[in-house]
N, C-alpha and C. Protein backbone atom coordinates (compact mmCIF):
# COMPACT_ATOMS: atom_id res chain seq x y z
N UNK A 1 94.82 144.06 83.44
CA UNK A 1 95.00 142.75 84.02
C UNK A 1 95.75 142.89 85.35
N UNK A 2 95.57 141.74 86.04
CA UNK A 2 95.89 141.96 87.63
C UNK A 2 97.71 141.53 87.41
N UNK A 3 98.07 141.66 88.57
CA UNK A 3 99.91 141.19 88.69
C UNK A 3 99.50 139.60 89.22
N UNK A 4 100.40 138.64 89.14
CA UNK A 4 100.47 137.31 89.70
C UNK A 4 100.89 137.63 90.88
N UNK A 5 100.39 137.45 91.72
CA UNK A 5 100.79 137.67 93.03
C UNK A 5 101.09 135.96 93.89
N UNK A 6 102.59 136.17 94.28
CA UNK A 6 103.39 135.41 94.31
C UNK A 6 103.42 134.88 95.78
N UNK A 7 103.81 133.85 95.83
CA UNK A 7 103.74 133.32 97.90
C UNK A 7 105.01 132.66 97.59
N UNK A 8 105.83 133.23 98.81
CA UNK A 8 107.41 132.49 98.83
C UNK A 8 107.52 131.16 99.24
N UNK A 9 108.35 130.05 98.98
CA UNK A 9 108.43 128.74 99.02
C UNK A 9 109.66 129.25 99.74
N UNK A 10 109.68 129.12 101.49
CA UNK A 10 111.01 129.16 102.40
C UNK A 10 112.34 127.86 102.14
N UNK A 11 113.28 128.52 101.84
CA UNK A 11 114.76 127.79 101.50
C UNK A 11 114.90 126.70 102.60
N UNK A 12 115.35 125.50 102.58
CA UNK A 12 115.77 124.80 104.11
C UNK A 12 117.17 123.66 103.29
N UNK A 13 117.31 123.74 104.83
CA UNK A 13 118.77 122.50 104.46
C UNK A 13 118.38 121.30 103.79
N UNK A 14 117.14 121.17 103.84
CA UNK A 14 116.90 119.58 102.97
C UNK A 14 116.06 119.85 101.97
N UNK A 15 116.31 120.97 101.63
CA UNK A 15 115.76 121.27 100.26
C UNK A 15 114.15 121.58 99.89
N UNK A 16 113.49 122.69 98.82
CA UNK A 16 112.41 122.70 98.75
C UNK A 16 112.41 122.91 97.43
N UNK A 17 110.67 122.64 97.06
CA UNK A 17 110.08 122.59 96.11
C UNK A 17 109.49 123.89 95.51
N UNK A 18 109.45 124.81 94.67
CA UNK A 18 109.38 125.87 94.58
C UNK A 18 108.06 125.65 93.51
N UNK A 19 107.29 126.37 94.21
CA UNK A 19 105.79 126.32 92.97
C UNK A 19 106.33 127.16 91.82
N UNK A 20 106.32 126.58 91.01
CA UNK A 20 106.59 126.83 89.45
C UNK A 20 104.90 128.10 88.72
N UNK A 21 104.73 129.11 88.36
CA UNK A 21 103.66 129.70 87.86
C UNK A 21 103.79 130.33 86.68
N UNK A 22 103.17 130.27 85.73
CA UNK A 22 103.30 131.08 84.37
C UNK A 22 102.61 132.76 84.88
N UNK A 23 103.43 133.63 84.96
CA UNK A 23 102.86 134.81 85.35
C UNK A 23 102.38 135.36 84.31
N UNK A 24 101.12 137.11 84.48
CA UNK A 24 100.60 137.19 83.93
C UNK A 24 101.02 138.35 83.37
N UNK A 25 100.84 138.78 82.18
CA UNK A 25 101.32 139.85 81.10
C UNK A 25 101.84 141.02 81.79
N UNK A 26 100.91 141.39 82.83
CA UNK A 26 101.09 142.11 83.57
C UNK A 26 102.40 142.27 84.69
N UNK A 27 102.70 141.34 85.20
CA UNK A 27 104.13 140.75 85.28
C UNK A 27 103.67 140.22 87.41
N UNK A 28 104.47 140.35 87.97
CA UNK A 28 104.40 139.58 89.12
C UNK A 28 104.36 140.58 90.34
N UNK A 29 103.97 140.18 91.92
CA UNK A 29 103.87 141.31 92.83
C UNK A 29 103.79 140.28 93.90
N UNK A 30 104.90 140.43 94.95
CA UNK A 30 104.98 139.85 96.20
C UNK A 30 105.47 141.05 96.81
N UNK A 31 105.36 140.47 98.67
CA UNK A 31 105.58 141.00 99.45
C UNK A 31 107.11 140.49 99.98
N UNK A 32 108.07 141.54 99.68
CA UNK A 32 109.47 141.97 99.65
C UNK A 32 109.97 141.79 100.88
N UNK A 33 110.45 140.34 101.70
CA UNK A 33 111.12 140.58 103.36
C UNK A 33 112.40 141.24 103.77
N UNK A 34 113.22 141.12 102.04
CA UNK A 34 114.51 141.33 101.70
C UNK A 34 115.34 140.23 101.95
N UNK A 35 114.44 139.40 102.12
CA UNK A 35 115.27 137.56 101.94
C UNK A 35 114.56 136.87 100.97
N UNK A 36 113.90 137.87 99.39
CA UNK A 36 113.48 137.22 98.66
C UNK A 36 114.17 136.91 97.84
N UNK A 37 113.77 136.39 96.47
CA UNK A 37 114.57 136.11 95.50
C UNK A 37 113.72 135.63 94.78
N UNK A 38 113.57 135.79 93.09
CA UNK A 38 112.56 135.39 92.39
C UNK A 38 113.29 135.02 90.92
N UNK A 39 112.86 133.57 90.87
CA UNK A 39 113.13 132.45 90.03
C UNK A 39 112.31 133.22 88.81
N UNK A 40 113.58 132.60 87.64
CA UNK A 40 112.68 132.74 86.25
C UNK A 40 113.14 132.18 85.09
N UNK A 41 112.26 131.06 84.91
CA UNK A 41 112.71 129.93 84.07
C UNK A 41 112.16 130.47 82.66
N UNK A 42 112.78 130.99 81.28
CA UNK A 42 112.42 131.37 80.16
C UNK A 42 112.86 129.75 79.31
N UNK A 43 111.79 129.13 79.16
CA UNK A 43 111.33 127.89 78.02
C UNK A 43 111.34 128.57 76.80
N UNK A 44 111.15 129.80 76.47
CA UNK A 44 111.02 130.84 74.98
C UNK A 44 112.30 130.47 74.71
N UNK A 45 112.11 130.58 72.52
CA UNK A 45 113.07 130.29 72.29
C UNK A 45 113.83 131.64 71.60
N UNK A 46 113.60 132.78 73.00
CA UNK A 46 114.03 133.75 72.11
C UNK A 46 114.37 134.78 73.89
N UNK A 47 115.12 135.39 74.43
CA UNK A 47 115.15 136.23 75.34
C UNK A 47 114.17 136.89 76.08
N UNK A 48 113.89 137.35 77.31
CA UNK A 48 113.21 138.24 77.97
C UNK A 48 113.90 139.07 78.86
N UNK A 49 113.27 140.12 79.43
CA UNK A 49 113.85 140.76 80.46
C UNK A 49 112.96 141.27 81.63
N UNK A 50 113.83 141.08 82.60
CA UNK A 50 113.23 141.08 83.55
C UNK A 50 113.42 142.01 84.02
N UNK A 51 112.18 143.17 85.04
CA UNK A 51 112.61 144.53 85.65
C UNK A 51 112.20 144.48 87.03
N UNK A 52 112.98 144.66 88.14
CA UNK A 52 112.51 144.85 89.21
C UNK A 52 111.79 146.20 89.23
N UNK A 53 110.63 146.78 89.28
CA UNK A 53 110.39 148.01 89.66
C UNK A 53 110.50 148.76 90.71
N UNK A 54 111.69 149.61 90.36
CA UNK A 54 111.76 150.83 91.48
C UNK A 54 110.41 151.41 91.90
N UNK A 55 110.10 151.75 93.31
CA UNK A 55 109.26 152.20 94.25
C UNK A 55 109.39 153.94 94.51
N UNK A 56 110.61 154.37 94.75
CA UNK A 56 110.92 155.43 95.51
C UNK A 56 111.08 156.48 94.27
N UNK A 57 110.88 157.30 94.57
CA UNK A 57 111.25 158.94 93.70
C UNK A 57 112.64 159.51 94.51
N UNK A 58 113.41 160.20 93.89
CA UNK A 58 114.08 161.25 94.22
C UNK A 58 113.67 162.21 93.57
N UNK A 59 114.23 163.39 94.97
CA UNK A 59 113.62 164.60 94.48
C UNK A 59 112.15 164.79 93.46
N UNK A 60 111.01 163.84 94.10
CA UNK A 60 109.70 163.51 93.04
C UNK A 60 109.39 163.19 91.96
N UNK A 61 111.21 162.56 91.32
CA UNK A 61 111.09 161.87 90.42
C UNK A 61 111.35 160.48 90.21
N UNK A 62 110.42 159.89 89.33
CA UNK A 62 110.36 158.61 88.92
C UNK A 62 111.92 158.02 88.68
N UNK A 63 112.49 156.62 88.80
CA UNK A 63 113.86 156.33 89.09
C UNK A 63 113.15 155.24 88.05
N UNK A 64 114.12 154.96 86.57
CA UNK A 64 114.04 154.24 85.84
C UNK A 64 114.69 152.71 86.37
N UNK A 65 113.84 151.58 86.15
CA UNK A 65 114.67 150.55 86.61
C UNK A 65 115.10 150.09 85.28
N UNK A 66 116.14 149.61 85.83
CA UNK A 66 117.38 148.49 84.09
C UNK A 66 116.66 147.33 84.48
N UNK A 67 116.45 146.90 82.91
CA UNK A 67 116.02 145.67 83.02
C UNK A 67 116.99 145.05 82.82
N UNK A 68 116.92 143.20 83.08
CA UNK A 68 118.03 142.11 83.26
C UNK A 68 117.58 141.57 82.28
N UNK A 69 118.17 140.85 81.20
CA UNK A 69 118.18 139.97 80.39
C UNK A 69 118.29 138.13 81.07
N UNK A 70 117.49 137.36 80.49
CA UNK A 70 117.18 135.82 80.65
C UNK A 70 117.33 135.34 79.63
N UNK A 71 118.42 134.70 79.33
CA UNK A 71 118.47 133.80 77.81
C UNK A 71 117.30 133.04 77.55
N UNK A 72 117.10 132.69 76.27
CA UNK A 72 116.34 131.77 76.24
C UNK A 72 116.68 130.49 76.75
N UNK A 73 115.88 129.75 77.15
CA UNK A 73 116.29 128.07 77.29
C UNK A 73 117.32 128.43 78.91
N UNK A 74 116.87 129.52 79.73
CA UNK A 74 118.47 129.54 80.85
C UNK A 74 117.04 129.64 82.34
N UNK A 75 117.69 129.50 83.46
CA UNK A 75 117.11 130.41 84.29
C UNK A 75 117.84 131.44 84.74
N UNK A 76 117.24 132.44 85.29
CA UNK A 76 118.07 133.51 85.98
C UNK A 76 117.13 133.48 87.81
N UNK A 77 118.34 133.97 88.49
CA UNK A 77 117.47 134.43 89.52
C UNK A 77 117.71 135.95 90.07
N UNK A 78 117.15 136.33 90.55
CA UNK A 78 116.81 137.67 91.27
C UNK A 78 116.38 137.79 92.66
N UNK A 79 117.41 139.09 93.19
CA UNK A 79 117.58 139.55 94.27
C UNK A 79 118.64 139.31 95.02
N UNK A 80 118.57 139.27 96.42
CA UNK A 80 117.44 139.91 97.29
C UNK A 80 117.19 141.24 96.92
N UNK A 81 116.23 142.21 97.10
CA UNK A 81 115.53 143.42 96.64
C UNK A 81 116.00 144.00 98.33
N UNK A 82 116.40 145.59 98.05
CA UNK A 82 116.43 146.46 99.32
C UNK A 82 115.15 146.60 98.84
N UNK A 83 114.84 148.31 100.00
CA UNK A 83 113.26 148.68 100.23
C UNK A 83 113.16 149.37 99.15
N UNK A 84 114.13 150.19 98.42
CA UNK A 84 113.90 150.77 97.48
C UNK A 84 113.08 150.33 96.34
N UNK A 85 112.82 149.08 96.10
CA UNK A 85 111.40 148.53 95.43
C UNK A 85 110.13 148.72 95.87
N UNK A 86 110.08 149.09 97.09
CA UNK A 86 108.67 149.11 97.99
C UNK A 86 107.56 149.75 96.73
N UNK A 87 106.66 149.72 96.56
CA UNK A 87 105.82 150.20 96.07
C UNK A 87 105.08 151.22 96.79
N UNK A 88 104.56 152.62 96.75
CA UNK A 88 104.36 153.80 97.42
C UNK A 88 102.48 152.96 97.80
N UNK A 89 102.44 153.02 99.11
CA UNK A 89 102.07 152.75 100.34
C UNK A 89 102.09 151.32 101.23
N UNK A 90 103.45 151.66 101.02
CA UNK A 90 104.17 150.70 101.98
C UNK A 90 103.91 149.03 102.07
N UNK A 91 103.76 148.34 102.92
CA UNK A 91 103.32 146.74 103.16
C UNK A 91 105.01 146.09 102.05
N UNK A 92 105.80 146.67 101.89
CA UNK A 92 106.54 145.68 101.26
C UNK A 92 106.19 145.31 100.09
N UNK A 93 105.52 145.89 99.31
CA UNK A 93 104.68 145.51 97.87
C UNK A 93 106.16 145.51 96.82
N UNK A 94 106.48 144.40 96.50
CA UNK A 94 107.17 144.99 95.13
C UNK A 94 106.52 144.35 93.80
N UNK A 95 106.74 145.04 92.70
CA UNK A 95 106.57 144.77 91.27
C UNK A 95 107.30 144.11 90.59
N UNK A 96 107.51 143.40 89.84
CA UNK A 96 108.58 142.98 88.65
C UNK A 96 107.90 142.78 86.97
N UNK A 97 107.97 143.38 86.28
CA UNK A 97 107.58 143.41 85.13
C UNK A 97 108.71 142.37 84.41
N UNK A 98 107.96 141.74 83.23
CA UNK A 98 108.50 140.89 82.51
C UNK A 98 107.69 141.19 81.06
N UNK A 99 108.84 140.78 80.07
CA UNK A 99 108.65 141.59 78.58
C UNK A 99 108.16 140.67 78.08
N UNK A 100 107.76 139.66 78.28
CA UNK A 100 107.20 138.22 77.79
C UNK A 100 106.63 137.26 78.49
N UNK A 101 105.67 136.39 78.55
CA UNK A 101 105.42 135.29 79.55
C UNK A 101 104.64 134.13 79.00
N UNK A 102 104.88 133.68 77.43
CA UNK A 102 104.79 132.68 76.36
C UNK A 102 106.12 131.75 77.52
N UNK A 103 105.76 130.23 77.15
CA UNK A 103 106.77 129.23 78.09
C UNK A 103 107.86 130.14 78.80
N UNK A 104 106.93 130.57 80.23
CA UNK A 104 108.05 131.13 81.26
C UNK A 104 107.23 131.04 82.24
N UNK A 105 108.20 130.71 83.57
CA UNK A 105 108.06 130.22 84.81
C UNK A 105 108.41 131.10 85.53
N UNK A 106 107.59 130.99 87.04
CA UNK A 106 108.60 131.87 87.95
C UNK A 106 107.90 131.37 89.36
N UNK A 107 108.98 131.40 90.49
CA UNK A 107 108.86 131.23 91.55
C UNK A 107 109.54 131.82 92.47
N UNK A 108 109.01 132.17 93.57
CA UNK A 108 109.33 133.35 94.41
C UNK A 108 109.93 132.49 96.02
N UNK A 109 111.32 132.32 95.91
CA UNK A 109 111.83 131.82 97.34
C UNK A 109 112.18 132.85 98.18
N UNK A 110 112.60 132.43 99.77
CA UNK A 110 112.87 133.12 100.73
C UNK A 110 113.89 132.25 101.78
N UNK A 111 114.73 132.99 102.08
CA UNK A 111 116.09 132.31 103.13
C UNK A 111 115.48 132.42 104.25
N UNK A 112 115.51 131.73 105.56
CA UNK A 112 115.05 132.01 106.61
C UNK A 112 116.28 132.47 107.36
N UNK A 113 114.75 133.26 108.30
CA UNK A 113 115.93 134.16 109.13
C UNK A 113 116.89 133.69 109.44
């Protein structure tokens, strides 16, 4: 299955509306400015976790990402992401895997420059 690929809703002084999306099993994939931040509303009445996926190797090895815990019934948010998420060939690709996506939301904002 494909990633939900996400379009940022830009932050402003009078406030915005953030498209709300049930992502897909597979978990979510936007393009990373490092003024992102990604919303995640868990409606489950039971925990998830959320993983930013590391991009980069050291020394050609794979770098385990920690996942974050989301209460049930809470939102959490996430970020901003350095490059170290990049996904290997570049464009700013990052990943975020999610351990569940039964009643859960997510939306992907951005601060302007």
């Amino acid at each position: 299955m494909a990633r939900t690929s996400l379009t940022a809703t830009r932050l402003t002084a009078t406030g915005a509306a953030p498209a709300l999306v049930t992502p897909d099993a597979s978990g979510v994939t936007f393009r990373n400015t490092g003024r992102c931040f990604l919303m995640v509303l868990n409606g489950a009445a039971a925990p998830i976790e959320v993983t930013p996926v590391i991009g980069r190797q050291i020394k050609g090895q794979s770098v385990t990402s920690p996942p974050a815990p989301v209460a049930a019934g809470t939102t959490a948010i996430f970020g901003p992401f350095d490059d170290d998420y990049e996904q290997p060939g570049g464009k700013d690709l990052m990943y975020v895997n999610l351990s569940a996506v039964a009643d859960v939301k997510v939306a992907l904002l951005e601060m302007p420059l």
